[in-house]
PDB file of N, CA and C in Angstrom:
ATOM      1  N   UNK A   1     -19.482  10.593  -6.777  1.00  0.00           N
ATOM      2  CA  UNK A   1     -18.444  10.920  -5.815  1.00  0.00           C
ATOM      3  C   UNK A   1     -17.123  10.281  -6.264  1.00  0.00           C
ATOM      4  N   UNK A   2     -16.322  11.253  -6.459  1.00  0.00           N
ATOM      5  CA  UNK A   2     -15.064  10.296  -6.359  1.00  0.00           C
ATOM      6  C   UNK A   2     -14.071   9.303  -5.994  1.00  0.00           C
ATOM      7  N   UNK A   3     -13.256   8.409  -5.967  1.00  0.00           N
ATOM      8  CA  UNK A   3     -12.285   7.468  -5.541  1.00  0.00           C
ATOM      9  C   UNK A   3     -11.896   7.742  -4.051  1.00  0.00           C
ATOM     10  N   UNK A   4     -11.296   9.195  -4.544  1.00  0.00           N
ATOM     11  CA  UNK A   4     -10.606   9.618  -3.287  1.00  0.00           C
ATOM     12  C   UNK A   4     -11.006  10.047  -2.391  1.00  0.00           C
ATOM     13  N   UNK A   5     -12.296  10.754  -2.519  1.00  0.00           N
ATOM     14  CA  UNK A   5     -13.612  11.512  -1.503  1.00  0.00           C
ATOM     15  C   UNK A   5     -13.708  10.704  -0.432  1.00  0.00           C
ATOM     16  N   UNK A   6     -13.692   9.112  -0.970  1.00  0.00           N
ATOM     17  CA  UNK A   6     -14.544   8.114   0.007  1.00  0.00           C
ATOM     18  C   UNK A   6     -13.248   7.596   0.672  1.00  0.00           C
ATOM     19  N   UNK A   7     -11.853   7.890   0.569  1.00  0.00           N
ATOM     20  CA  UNK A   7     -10.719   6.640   1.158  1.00  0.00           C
ATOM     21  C   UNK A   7     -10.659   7.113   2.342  1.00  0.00           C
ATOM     22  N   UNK A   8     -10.272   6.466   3.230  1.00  0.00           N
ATOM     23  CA  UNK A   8     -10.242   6.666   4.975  1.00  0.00           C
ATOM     24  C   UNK A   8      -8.490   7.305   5.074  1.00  0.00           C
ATOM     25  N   UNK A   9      -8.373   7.893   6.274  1.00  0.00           N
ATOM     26  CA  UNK A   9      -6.985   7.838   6.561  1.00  0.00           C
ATOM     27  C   UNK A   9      -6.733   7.689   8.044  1.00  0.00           C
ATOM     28  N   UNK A  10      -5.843   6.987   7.677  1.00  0.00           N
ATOM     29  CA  UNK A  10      -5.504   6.398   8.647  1.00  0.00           C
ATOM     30  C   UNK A  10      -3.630   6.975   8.674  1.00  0.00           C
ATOM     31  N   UNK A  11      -3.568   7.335  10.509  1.00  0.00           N
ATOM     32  CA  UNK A  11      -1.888   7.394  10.882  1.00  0.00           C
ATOM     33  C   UNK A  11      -1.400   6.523  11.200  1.00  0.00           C
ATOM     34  N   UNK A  12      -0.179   6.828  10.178  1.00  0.00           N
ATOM     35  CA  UNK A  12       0.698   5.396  10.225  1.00  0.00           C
ATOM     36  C   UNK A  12       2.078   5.907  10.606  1.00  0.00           C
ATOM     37  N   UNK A  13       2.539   5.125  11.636  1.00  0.00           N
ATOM     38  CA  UNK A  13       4.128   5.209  11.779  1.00  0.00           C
ATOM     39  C   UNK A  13       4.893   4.433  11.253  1.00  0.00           C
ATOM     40  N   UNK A  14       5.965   5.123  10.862  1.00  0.00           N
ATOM     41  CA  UNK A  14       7.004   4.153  10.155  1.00  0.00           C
ATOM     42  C   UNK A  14       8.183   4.425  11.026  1.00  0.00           C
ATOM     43  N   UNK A  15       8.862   3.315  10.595  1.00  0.00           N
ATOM     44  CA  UNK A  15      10.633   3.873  11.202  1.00  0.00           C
ATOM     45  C   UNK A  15      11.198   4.628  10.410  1.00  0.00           C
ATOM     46  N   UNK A  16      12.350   5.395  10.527  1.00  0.00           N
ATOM     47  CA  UNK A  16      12.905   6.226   9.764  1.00  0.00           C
ATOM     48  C   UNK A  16      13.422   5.228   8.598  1.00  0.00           C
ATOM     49  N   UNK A  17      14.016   4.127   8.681  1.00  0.00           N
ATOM     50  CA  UNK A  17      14.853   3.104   7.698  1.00  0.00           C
ATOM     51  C   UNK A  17      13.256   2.664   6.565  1.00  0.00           C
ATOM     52  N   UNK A  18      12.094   2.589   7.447  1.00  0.00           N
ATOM     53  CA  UNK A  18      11.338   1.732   6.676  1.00  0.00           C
ATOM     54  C   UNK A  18      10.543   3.182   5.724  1.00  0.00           C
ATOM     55  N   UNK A  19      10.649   4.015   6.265  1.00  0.00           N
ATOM     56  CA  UNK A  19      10.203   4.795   5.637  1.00  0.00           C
ATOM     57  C   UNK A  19      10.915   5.442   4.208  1.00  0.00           C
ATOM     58  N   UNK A  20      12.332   5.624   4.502  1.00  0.00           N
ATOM     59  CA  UNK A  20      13.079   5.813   3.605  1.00  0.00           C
ATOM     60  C   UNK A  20      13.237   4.705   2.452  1.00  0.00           C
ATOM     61  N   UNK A  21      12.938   3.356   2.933  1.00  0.00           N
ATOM     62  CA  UNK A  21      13.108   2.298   1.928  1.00  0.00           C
ATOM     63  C   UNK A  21      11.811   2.133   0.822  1.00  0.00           C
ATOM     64  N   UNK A  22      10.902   3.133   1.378  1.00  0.00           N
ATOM     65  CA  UNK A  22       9.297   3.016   0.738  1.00  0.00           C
ATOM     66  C   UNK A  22       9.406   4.130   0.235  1.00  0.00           C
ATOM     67  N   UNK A  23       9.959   5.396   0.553  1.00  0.00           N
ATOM     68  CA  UNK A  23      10.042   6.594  -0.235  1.00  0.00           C
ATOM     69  C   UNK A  23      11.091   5.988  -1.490  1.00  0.00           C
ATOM     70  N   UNK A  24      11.570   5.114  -1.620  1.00  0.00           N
ATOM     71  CA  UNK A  24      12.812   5.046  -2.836  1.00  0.00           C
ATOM     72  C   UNK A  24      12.559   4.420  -3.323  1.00  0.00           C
ATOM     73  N   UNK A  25      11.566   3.396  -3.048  1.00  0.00           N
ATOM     74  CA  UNK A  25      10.775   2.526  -4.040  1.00  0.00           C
ATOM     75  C   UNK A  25       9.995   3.217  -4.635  1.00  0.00           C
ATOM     76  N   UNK A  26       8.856   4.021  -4.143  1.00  0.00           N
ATOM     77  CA  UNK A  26       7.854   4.610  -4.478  1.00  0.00           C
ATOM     78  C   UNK A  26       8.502   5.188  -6.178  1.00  0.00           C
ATOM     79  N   UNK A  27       9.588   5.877  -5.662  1.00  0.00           N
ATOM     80  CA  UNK A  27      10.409   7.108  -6.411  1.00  0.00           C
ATOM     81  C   UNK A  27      10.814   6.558  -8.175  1.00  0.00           C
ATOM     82  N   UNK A  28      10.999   4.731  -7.659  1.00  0.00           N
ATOM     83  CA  UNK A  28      11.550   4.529  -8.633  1.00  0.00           C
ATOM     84  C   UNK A  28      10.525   3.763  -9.055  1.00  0.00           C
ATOM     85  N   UNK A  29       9.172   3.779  -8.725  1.00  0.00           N
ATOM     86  CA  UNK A  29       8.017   3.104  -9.757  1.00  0.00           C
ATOM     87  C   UNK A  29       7.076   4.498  -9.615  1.00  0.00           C
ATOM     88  N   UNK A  30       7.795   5.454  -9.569  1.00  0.00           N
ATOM     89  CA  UNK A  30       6.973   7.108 -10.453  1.00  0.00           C
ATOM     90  C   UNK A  30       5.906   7.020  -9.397  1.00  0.00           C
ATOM     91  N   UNK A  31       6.033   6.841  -8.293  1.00  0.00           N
ATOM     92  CA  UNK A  31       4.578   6.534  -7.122  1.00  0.00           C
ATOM     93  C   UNK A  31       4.744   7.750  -5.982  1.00  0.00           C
ATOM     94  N   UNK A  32       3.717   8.161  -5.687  1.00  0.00           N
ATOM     95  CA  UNK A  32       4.019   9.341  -4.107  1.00  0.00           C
ATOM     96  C   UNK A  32       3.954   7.995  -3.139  1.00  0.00           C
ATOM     97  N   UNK A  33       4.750   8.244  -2.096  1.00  0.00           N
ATOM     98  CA  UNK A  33       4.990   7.465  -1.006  1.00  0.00           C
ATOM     99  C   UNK A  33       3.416   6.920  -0.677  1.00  0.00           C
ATOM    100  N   UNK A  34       2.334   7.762  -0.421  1.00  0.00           N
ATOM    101  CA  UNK A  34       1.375   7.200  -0.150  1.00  0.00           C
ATOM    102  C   UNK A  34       0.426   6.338  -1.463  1.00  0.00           C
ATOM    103  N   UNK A  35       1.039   6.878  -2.290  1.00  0.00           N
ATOM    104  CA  UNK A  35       0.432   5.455  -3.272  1.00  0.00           C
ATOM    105  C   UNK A  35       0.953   4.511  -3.397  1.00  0.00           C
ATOM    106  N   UNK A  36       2.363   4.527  -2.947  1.00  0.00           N
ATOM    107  CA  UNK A  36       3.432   3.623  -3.183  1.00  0.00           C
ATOM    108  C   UNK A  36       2.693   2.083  -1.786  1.00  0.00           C
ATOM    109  N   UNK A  37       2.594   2.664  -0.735  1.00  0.00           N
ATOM    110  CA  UNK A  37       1.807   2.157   0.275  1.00  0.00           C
ATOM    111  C   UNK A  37       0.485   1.487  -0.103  1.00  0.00           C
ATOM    112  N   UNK A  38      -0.638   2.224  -0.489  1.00  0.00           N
ATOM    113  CA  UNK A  38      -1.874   1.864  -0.891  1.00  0.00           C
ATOM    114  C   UNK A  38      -1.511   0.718  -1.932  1.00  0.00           C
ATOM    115  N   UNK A  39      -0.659   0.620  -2.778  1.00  0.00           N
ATOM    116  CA  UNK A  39      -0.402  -0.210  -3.674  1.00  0.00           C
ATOM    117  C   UNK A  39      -0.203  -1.670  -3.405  1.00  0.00           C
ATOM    118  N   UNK A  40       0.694  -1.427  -2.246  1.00  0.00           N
ATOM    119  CA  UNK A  40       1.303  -2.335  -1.959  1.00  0.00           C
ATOM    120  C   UNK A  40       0.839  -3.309  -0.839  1.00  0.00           C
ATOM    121  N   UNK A  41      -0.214  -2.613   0.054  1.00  0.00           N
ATOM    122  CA  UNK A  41      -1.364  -3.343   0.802  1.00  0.00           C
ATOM    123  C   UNK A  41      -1.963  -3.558   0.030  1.00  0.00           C
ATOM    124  N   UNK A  42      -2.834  -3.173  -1.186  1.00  0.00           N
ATOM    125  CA  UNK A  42      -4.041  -3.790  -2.487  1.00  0.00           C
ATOM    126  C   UNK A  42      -3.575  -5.031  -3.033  1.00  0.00           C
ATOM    127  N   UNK A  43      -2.012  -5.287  -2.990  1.00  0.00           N
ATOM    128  CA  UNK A  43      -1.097  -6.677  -3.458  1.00  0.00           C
ATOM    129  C   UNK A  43      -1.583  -8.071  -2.429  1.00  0.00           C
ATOM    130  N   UNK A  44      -1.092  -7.088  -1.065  1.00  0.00           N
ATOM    131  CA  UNK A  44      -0.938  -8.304   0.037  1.00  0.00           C
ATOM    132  C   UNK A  44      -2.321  -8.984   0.254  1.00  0.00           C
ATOM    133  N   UNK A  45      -3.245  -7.695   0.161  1.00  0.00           N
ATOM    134  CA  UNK A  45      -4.813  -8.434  -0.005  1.00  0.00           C
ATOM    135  C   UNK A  45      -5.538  -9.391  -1.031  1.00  0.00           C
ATOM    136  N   UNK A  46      -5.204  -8.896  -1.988  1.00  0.00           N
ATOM    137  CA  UNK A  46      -5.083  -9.720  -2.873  1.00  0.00           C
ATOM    138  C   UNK A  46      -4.686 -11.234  -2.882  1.00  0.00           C
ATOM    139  N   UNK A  47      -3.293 -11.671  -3.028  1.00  0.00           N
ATOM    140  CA  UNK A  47      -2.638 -12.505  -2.874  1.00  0.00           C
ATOM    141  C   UNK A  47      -3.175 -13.210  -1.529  1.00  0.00           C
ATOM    142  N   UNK A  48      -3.503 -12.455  -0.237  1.00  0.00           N
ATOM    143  CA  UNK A  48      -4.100 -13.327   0.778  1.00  0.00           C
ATOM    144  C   UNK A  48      -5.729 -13.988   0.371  1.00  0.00           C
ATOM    145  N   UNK A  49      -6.327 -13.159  -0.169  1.00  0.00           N
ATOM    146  CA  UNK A  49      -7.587 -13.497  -0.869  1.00  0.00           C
ATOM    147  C   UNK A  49      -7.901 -15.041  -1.655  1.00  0.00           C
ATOM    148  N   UNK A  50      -6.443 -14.889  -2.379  1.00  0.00           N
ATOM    149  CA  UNK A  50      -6.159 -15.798  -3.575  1.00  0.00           C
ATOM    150  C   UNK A  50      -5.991 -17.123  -2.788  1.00  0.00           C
ATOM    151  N   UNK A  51      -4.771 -17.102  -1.537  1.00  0.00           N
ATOM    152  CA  UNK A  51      -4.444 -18.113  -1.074  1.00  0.00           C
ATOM    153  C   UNK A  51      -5.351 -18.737  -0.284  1.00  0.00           C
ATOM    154  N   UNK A  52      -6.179 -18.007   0.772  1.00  0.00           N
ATOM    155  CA  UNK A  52      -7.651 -18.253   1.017  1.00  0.00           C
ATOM    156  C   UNK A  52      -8.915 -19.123   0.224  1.00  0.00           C
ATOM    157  N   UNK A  53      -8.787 -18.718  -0.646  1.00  0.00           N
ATOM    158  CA  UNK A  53      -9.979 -18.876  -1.550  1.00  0.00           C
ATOM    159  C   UNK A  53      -9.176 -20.952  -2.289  1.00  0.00           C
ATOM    160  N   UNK A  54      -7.678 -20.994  -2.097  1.00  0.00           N
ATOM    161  CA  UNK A  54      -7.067 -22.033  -2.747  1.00  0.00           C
ATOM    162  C   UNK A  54      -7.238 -22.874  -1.560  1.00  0.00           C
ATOM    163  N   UNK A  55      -7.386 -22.413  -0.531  1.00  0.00           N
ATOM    164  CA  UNK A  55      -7.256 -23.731   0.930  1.00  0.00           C
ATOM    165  C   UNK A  55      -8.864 -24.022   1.463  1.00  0.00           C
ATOM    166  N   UNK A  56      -9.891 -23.337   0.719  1.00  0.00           N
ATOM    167  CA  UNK A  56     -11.229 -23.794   0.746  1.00  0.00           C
ATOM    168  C   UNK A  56     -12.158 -24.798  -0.135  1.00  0.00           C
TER     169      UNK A  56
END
């Protein structure tokens, strides 16, 4: 089965400003808005993981 078969979706609201500021990022690291997103929560998890794992 594929990657994408299995990903959930979930609706998300944005504001018009926050949305536009994630569409122009996305744009300028070659990303569709929704990968640009997925990307960028896979970071924050990460990094929270990391800092977690340093205070145990």
């Amino acid at each position: 089965m594929k990657d994408s078969e299995n990903k959930k979706q979930v609706p998300l609201r944005l504001s018009p400003k926050l949305f536009s500021d994630l569409a122009e990022w996305a744009e300028d690291d070659f990303r569709s808005l929704n990968g640009q997103i997925e990307y960028l929560l896979t970071e924050c998890v990460k990094k929270r993981k990391k800092k977690k794992e340093k205070e145990e």
